[in-house]
PDB file of N, CA and C in Angstrom:
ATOM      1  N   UNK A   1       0.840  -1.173   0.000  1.00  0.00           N
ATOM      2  CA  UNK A   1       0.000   0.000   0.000  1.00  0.00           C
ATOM      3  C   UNK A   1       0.886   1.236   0.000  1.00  0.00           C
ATOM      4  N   UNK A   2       0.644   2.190  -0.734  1.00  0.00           N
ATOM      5  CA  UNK A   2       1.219   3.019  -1.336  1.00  0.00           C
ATOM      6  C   UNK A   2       1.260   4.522   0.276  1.00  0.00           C
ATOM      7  N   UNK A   3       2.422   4.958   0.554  1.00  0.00           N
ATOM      8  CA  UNK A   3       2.195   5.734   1.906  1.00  0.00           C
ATOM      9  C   UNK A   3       1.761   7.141   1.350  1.00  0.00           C
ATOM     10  N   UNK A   4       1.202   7.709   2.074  1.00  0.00           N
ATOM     11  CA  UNK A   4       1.305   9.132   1.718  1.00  0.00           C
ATOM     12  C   UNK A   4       2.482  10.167   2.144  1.00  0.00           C
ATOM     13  N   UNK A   5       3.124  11.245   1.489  1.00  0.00           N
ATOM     14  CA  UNK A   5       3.946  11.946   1.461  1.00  0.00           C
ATOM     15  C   UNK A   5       3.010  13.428   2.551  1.00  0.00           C
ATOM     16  N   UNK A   6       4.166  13.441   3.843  1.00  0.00           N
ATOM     17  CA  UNK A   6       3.980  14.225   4.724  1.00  0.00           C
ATOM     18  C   UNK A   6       4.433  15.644   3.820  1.00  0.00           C
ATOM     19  N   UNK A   7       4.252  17.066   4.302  1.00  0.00           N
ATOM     20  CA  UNK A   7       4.721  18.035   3.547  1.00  0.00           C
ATOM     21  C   UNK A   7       6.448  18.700   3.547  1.00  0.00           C
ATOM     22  N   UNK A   8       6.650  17.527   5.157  1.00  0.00           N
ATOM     23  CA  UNK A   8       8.311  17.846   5.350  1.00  0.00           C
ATOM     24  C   UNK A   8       8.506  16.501   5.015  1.00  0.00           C
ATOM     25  N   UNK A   9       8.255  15.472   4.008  1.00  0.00           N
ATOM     26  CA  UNK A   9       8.854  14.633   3.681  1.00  0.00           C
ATOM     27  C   UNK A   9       8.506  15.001   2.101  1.00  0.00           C
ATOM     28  N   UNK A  10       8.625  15.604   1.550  1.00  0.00           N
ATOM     29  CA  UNK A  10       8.380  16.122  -0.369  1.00  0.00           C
ATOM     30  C   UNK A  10      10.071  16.325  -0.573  1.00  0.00           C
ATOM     31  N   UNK A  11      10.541  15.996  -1.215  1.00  0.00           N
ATOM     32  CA  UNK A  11      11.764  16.272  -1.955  1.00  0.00           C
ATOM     33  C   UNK A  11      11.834  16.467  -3.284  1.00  0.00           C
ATOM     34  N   UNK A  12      12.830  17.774  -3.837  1.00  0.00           N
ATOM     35  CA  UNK A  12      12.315  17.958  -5.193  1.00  0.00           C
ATOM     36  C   UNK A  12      13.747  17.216  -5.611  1.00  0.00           C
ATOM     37  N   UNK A  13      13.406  17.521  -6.580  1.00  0.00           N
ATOM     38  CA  UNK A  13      14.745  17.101  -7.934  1.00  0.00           C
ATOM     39  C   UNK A  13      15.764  17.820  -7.778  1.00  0.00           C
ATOM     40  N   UNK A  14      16.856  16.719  -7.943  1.00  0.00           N
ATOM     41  CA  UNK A  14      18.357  17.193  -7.351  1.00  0.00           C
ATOM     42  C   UNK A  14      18.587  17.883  -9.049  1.00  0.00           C
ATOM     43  N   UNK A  15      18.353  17.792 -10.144  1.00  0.00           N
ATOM     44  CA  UNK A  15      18.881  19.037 -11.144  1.00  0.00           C
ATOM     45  C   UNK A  15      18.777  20.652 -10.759  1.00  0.00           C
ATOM     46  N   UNK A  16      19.774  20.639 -10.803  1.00  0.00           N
ATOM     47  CA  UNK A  16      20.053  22.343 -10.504  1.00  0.00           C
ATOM     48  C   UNK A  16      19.117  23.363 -10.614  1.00  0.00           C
ATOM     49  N   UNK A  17      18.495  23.525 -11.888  1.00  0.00           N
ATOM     50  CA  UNK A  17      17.297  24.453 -12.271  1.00  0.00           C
ATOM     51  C   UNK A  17      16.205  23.507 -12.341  1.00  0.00           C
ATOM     52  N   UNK A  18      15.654  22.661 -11.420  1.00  0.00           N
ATOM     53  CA  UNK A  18      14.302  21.857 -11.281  1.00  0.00           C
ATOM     54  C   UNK A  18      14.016  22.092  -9.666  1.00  0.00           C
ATOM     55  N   UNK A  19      12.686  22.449  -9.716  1.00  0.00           N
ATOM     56  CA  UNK A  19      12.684  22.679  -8.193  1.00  0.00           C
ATOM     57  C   UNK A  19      11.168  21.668  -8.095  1.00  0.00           C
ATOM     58  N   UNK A  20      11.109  21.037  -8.912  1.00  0.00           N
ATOM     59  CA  UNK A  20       9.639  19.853  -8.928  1.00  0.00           C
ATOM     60  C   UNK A  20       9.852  18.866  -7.911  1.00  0.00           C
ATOM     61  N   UNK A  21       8.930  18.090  -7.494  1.00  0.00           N
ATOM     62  CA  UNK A  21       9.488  17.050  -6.607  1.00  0.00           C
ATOM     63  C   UNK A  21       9.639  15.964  -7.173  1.00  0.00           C
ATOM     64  N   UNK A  22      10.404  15.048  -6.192  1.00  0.00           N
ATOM     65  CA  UNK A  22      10.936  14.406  -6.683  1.00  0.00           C
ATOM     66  C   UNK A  22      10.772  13.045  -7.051  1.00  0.00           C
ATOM     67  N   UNK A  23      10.481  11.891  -8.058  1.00  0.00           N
ATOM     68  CA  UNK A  23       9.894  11.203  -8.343  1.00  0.00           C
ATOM     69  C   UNK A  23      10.576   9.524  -7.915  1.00  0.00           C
ATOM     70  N   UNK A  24      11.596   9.550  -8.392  1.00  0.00           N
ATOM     71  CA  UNK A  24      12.525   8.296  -8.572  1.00  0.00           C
ATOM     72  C   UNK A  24      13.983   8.746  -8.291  1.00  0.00           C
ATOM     73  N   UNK A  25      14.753   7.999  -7.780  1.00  0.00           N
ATOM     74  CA  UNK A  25      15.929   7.906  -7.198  1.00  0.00           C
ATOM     75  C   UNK A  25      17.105   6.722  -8.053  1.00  0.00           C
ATOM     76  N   UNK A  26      17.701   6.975  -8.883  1.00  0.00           N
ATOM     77  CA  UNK A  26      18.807   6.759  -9.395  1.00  0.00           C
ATOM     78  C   UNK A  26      20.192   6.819  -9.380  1.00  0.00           C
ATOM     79  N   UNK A  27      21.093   5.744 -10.284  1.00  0.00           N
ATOM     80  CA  UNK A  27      22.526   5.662  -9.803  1.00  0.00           C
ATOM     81  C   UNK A  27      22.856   7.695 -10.526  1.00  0.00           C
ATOM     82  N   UNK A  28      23.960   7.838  -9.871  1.00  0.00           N
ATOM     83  CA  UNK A  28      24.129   9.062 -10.343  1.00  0.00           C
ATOM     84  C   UNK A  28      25.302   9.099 -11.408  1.00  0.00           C
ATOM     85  N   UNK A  29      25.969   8.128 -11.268  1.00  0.00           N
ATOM     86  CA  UNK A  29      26.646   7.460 -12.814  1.00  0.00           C
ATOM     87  C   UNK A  29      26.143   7.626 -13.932  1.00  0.00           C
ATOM     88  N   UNK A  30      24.786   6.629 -13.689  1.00  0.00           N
ATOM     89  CA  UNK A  30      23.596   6.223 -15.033  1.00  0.00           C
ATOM     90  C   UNK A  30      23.583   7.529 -15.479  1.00  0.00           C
ATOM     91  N   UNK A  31      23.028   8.537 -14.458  1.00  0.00           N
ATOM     92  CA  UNK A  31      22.229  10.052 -15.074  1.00  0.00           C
ATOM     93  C   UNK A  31      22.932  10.858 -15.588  1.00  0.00           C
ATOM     94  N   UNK A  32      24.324  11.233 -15.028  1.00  0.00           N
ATOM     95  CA  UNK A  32      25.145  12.115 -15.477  1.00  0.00           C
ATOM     96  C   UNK A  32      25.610  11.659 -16.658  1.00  0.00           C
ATOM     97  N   UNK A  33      25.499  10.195 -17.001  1.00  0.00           N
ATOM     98  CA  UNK A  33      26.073   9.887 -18.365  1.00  0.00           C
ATOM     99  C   UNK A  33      24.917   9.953 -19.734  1.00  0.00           C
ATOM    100  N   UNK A  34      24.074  10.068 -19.055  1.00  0.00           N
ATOM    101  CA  UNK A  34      23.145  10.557 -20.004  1.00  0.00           C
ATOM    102  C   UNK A  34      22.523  11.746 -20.192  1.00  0.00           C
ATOM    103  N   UNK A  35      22.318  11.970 -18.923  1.00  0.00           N
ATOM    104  CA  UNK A  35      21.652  13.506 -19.277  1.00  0.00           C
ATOM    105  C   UNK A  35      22.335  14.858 -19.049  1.00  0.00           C
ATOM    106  N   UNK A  36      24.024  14.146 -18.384  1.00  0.00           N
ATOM    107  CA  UNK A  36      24.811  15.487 -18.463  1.00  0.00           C
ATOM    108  C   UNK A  36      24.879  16.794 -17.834  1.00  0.00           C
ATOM    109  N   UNK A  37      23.451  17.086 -16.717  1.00  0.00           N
ATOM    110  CA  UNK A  37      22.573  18.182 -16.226  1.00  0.00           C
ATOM    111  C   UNK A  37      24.150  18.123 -14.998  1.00  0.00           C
ATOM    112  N   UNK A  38      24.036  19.319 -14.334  1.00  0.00           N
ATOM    113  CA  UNK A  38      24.870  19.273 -12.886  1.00  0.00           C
ATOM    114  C   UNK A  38      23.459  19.408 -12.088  1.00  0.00           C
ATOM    115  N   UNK A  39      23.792  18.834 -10.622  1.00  0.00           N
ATOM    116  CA  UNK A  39      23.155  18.172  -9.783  1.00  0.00           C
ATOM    117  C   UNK A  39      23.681  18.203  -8.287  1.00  0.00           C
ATOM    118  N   UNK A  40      22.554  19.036  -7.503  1.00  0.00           N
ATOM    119  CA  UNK A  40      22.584  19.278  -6.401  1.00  0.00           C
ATOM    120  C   UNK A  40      23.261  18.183  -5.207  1.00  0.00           C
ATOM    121  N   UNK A  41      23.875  18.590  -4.716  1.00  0.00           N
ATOM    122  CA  UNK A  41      23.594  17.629  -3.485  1.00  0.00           C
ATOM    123  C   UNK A  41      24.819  16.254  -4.227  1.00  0.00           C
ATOM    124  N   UNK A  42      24.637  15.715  -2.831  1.00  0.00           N
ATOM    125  CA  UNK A  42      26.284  14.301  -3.158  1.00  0.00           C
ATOM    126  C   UNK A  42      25.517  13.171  -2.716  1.00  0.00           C
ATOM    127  N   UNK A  43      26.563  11.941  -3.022  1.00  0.00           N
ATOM    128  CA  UNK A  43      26.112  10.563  -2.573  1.00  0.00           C
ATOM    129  C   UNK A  43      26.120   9.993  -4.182  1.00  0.00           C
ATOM    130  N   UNK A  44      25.935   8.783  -3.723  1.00  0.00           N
ATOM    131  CA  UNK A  44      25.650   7.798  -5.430  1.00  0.00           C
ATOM    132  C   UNK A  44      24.208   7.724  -5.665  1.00  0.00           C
ATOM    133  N   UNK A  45      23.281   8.504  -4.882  1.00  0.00           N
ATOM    134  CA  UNK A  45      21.604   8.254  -5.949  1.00  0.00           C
ATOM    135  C   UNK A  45      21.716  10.018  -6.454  1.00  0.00           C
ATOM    136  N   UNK A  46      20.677  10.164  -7.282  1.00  0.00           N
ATOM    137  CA  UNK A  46      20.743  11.388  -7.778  1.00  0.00           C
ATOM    138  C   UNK A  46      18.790  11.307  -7.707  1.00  0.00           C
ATOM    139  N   UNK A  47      18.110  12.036  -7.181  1.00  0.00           N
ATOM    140  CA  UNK A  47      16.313  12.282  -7.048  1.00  0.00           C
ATOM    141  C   UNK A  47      16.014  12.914  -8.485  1.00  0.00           C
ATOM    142  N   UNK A  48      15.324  12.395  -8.941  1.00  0.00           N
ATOM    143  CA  UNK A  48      14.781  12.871 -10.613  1.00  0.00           C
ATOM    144  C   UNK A  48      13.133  12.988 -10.289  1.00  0.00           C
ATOM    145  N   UNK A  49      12.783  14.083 -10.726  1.00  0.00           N
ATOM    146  CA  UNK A  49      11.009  14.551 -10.998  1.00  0.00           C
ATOM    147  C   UNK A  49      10.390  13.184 -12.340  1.00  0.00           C
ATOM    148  N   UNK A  50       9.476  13.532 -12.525  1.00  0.00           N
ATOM    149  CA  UNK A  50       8.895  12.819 -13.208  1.00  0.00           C
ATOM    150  C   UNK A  50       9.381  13.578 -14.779  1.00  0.00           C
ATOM    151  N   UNK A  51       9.551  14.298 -15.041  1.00  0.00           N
ATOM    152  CA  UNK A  51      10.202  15.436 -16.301  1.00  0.00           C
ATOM    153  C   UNK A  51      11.552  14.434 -16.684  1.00  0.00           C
ATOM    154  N   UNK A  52      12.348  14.579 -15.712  1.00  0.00           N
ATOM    155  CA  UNK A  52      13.640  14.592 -16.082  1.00  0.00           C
ATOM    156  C   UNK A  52      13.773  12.534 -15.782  1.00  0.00           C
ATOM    157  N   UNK A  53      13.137  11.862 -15.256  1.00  0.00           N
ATOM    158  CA  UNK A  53      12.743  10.265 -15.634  1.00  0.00           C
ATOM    159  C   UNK A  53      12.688   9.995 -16.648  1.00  0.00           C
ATOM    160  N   UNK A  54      11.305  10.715 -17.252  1.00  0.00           N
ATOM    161  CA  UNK A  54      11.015  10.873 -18.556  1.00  0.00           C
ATOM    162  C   UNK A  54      12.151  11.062 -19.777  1.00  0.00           C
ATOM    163  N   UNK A  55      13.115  12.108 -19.537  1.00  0.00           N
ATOM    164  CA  UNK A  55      14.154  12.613 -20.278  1.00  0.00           C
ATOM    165  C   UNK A  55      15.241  11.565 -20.457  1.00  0.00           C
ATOM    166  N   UNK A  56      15.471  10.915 -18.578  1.00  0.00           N
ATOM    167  CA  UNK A  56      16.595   9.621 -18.567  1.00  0.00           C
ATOM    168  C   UNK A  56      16.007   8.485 -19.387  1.00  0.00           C
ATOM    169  N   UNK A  57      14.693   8.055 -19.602  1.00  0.00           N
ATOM    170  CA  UNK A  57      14.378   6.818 -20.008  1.00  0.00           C
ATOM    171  C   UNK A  57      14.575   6.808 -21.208  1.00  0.00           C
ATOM    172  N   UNK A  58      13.851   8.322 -22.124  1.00  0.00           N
ATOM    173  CA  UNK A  58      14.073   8.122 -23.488  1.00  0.00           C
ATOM    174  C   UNK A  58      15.618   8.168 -23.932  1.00  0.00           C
ATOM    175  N   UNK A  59      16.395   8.761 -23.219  1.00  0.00           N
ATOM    176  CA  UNK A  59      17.776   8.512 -24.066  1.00  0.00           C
ATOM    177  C   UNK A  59      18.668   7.224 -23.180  1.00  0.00           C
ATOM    178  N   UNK A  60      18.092   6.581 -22.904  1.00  0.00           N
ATOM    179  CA  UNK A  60      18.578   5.226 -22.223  1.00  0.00           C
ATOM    180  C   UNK A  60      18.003   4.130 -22.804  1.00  0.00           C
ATOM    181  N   UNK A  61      17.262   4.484 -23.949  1.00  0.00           N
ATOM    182  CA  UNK A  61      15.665   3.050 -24.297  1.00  0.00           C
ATOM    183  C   UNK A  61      17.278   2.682 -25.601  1.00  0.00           C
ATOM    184  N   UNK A  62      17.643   3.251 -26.216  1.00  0.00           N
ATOM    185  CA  UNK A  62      18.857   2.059 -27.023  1.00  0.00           C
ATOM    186  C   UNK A  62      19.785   1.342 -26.402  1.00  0.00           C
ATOM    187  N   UNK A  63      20.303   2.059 -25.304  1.00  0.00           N
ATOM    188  CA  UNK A  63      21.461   1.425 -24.575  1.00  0.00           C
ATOM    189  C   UNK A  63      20.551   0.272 -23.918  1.00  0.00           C
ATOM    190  N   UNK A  64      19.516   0.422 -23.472  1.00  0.00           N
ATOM    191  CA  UNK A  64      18.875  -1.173 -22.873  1.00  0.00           C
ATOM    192  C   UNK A  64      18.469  -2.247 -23.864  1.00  0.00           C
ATOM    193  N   UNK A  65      17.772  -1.309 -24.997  1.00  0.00           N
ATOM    194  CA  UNK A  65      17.698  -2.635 -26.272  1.00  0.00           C
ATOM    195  C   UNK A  65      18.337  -3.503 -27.098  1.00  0.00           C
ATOM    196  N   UNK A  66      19.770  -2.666 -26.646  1.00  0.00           N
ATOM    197  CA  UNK A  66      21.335  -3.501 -26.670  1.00  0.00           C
ATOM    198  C   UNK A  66      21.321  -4.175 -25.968  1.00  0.00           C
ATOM    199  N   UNK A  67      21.294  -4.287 -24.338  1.00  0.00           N
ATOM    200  CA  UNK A  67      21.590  -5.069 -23.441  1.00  0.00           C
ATOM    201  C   UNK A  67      21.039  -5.903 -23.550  1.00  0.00           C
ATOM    202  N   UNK A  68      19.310  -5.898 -23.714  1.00  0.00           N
ATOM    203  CA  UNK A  68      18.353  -7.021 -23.612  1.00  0.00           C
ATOM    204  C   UNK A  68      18.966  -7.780 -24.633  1.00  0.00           C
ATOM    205  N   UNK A  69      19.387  -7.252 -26.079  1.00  0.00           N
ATOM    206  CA  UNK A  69      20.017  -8.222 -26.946  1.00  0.00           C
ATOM    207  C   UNK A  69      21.285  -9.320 -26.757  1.00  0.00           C
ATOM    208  N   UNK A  70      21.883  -9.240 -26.075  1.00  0.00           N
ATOM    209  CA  UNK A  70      22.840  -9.372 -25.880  1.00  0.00           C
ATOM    210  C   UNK A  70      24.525  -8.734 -26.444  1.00  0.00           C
ATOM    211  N   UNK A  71      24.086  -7.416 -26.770  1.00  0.00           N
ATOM    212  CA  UNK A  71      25.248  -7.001 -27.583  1.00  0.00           C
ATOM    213  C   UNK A  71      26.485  -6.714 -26.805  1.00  0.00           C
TER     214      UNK A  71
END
């Protein structure tokens, strides 16, 4: 069951000029190698909005349709 988000538990998106909250939590490897943005804050996850998910998935959908292939 899905929790609800208190108003001091909302976190926005660690991209610099995104102040949206924050959706999904990723390697910060993966993101910077794709989407290149600089990014608030340290550690190995990087917090992505639903915008910038969106942005990582579509330029990540070849590099996985390789993988699934076995290339």
């Amino acid at each position: 069951m899905a929790r609800e988000r208190k108003a001091e538990d909302v976190e926005t998106c660690e991209v610099s000029t995104c102040n949206n909250e924050s959706a999904r939590s990723l390697s910060r490897k993966k993101v910077d190698k794709a989407l290149g943005h600089s990014f608030t804050g340290g550690g190995k996850k990087v917090k992505l909005c639903k915008d910038h998910y969106k942005e990582f998935k579509k330029k990540t959908k070849k590099e996985k349709k390789l993988d699934s292939l076995g290339w």
